[in-house]
N, C-alpha and C. Protein backbone atom coordinates (compact mmCIF):
# COMPACT_ATOMS: atom_id res chain seq x y z
N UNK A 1 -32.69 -79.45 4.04
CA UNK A 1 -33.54 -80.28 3.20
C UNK A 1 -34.43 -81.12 4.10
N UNK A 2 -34.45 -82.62 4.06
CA UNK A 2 -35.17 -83.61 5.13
C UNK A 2 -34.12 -83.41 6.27
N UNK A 3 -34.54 -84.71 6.81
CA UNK A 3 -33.96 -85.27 8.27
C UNK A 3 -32.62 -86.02 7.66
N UNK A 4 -31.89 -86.26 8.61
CA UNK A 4 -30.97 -86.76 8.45
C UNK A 4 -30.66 -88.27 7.39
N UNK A 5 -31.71 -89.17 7.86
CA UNK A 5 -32.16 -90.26 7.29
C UNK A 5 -32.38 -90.26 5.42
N UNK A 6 -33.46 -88.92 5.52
CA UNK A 6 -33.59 -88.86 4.21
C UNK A 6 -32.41 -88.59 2.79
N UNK A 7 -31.81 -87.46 3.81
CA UNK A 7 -30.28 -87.07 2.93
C UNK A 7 -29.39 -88.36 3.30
N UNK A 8 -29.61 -89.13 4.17
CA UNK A 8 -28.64 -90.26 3.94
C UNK A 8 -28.99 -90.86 2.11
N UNK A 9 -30.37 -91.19 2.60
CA UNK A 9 -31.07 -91.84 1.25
C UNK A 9 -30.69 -91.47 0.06
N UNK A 10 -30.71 -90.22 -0.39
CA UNK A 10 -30.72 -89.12 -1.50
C UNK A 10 -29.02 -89.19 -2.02
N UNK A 11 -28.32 -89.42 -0.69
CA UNK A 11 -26.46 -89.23 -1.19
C UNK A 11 -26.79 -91.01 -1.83
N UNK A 12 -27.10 -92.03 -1.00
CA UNK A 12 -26.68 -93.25 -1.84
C UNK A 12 -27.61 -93.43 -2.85
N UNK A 13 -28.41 -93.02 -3.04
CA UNK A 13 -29.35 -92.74 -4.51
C UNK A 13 -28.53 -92.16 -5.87
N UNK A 14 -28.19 -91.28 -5.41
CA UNK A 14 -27.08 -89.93 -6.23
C UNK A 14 -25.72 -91.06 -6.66
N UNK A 15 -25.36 -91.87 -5.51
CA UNK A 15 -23.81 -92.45 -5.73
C UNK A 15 -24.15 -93.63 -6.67
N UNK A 16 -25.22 -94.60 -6.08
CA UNK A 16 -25.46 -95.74 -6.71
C UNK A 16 -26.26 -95.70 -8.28
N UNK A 17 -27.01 -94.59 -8.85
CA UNK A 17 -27.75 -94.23 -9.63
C UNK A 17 -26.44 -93.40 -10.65
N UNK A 18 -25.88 -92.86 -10.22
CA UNK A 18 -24.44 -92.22 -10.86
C UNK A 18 -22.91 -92.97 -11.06
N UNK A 19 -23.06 -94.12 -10.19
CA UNK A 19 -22.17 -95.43 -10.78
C UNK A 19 -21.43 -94.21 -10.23
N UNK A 20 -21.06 -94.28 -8.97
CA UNK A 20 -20.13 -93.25 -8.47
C UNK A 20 -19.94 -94.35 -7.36
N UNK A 21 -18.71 -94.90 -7.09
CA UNK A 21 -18.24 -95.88 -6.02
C UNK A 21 -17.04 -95.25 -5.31
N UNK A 22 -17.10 -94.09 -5.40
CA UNK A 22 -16.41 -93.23 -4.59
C UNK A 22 -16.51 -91.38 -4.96
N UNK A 23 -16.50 -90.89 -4.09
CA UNK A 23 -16.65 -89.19 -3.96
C UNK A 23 -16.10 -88.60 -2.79
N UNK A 24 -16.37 -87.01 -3.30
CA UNK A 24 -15.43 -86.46 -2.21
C UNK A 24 -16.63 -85.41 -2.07
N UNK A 25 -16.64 -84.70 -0.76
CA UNK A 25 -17.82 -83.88 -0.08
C UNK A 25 -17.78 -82.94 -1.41
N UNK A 26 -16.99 -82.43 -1.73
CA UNK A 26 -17.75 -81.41 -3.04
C UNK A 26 -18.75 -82.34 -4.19
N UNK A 27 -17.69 -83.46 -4.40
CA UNK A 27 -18.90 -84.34 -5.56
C UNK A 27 -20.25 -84.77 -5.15
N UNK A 28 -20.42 -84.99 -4.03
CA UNK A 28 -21.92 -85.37 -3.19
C UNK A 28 -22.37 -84.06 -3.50
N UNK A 29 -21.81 -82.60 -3.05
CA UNK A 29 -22.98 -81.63 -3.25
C UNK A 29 -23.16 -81.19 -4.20
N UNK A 30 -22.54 -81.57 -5.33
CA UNK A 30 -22.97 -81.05 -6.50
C UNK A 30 -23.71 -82.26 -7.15
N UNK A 31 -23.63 -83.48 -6.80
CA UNK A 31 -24.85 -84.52 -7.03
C UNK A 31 -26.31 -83.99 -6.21
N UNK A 32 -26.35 -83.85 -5.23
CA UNK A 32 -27.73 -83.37 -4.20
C UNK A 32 -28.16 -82.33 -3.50
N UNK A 33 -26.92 -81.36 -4.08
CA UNK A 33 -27.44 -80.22 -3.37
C UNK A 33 -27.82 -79.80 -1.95
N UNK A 34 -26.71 -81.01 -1.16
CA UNK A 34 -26.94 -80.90 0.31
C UNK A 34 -25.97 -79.98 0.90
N UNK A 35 -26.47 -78.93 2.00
CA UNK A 35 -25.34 -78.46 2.64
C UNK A 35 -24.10 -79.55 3.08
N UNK A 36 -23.20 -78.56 3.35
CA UNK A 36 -21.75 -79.15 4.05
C UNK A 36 -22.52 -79.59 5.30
N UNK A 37 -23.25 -79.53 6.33
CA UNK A 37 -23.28 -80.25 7.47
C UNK A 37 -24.39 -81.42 7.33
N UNK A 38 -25.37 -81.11 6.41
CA UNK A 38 -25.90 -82.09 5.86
C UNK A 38 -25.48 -83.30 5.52
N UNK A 39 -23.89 -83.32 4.46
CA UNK A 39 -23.47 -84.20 4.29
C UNK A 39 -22.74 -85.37 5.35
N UNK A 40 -22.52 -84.22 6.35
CA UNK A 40 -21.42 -84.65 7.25
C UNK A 40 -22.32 -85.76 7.80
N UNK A 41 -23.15 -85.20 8.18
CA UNK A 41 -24.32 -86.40 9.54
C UNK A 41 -24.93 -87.53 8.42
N UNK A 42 -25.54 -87.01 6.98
CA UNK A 42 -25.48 -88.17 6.24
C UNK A 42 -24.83 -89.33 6.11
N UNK A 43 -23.59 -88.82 5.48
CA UNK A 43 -22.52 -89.97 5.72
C UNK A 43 -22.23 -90.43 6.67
N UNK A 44 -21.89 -90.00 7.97
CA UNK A 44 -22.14 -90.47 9.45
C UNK A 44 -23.37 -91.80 9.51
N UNK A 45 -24.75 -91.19 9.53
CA UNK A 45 -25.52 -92.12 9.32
C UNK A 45 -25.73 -93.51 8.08
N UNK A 46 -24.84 -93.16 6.88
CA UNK A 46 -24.47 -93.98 5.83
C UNK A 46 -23.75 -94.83 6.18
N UNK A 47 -22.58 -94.86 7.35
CA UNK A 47 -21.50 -95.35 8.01
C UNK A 47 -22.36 -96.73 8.84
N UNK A 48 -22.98 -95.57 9.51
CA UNK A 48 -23.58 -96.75 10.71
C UNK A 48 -24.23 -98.00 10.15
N UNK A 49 -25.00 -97.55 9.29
CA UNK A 49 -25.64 -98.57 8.24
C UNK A 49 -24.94 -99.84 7.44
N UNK A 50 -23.41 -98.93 7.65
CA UNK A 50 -22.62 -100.05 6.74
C UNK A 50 -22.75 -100.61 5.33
N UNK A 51 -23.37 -99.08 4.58
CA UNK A 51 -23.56 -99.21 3.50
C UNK A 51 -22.58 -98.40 2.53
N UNK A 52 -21.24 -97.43 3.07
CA UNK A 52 -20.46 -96.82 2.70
C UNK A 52 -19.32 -96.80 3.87
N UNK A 53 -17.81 -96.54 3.59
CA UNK A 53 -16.67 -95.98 4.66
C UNK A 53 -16.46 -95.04 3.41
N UNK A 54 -15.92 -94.19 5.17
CA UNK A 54 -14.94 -93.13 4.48
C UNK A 54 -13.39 -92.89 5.00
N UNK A 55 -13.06 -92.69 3.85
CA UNK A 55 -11.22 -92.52 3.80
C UNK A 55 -11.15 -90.95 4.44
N UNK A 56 -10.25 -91.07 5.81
CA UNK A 56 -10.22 -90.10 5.94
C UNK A 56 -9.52 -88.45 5.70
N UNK A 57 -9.36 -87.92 5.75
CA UNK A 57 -8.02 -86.87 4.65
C UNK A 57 -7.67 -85.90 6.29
N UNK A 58 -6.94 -84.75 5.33
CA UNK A 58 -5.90 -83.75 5.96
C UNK A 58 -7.44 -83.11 6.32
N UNK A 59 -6.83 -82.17 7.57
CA UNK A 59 -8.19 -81.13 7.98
C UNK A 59 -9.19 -80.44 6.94
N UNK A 60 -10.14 -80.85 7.16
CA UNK A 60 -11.05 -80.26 5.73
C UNK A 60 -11.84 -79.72 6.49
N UNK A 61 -12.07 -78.05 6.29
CA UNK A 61 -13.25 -77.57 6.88
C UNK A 61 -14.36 -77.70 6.25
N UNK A 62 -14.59 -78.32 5.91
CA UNK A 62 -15.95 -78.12 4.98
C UNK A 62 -16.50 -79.87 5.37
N UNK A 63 -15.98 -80.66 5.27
CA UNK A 63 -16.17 -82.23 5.45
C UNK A 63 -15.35 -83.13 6.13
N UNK A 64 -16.03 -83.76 7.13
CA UNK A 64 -15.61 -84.78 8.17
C UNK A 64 -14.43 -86.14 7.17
N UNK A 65 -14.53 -86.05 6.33
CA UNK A 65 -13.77 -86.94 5.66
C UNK A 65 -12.99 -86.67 4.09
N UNK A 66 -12.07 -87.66 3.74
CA UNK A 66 -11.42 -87.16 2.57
C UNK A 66 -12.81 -87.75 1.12
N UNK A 67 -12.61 -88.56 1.31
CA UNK A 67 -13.80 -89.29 0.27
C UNK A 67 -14.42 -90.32 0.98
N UNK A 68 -16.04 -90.67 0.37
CA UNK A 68 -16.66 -91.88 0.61
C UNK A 68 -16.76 -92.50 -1.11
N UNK A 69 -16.47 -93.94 0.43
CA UNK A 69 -16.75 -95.38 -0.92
C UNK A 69 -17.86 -95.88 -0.68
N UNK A 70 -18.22 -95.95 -1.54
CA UNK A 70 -19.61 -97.02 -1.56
C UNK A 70 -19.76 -98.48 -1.34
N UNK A 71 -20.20 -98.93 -0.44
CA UNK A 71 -19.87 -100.54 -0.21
C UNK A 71 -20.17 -101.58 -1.31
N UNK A 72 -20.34 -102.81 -1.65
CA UNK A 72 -21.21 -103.91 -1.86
C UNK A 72 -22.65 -103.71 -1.06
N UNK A 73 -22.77 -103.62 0.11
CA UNK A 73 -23.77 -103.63 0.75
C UNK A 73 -24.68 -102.36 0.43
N UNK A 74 -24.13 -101.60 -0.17
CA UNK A 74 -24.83 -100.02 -0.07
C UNK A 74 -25.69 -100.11 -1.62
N UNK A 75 -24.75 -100.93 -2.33
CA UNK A 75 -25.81 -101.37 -3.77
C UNK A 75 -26.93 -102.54 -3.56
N UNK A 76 -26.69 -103.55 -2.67
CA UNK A 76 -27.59 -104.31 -2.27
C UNK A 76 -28.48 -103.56 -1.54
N UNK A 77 -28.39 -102.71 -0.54
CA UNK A 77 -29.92 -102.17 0.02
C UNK A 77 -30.27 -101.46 -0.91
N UNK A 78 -29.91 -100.41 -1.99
CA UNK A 78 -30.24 -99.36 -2.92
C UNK A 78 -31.32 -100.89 -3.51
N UNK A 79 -31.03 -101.22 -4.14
CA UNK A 79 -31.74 -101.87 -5.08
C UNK A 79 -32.39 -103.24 -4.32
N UNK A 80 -32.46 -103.27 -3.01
CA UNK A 80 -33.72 -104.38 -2.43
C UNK A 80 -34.54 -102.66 -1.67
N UNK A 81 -34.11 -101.90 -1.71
CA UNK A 81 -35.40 -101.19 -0.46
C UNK A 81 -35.83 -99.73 -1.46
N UNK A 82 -35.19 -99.49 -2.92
CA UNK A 82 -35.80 -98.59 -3.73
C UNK A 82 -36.83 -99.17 -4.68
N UNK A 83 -37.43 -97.89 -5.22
CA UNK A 83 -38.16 -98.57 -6.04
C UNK A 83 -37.98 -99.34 -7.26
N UNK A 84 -38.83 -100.35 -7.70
CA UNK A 84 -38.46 -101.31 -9.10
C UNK A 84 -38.38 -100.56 -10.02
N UNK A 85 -37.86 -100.61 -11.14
CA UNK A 85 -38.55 -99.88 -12.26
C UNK A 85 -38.73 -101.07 -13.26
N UNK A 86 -39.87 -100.95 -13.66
CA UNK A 86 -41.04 -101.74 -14.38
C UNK A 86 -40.25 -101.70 -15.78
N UNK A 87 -40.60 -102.75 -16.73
CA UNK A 87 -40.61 -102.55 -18.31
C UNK A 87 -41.44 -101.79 -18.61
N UNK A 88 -40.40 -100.90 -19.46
CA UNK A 88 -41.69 -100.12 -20.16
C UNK A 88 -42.22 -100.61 -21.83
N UNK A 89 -43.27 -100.65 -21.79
CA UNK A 89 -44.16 -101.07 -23.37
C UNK A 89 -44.61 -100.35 -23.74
């Protein structure tokens, strides 16, 4: 898809827009349609940001982790750095 950055964007868009405060690598790709390694470096980069952790699980080939949570902080940047949405009349 994009760069890494962008699929970061797109998973906490998907989580915070879906009132999803926790998922597991299959529920992210069936929210965004990101590959399995896609997700991996996403969330990686979601991490660093400190806008999600993840719980980690038993060996999963498919995903670096068991589930991600969504922070406090990960709804505060969603909604100071996305767009407004206006009243509509």
């Amino acid at each position: 898809m994009g760069s890494t950055q962008e699929n970061a964007m797109v998973i906490l868009k998907a989580m915070v827009e879906g009132s999803r405060k926790r998922g597991s690598g299959d529920a992210i790709k069936r929210m965004t349609n990101l590959e399995c390694s896609e997700i991996n470096e996403a969330v990686t980069y979601l991490e660093k940001m400190h806008v999600v952790r993840t719980l980690p699980g038993l060996k999963k080939p498919r995903y670096n982790f068991l589930n991600v949570i969504l922070e406090p902080e990960g709804c505060r940047y969603y909604h100071e750095n996305f767009g407004k949405i206006k009243a509509v009349e």
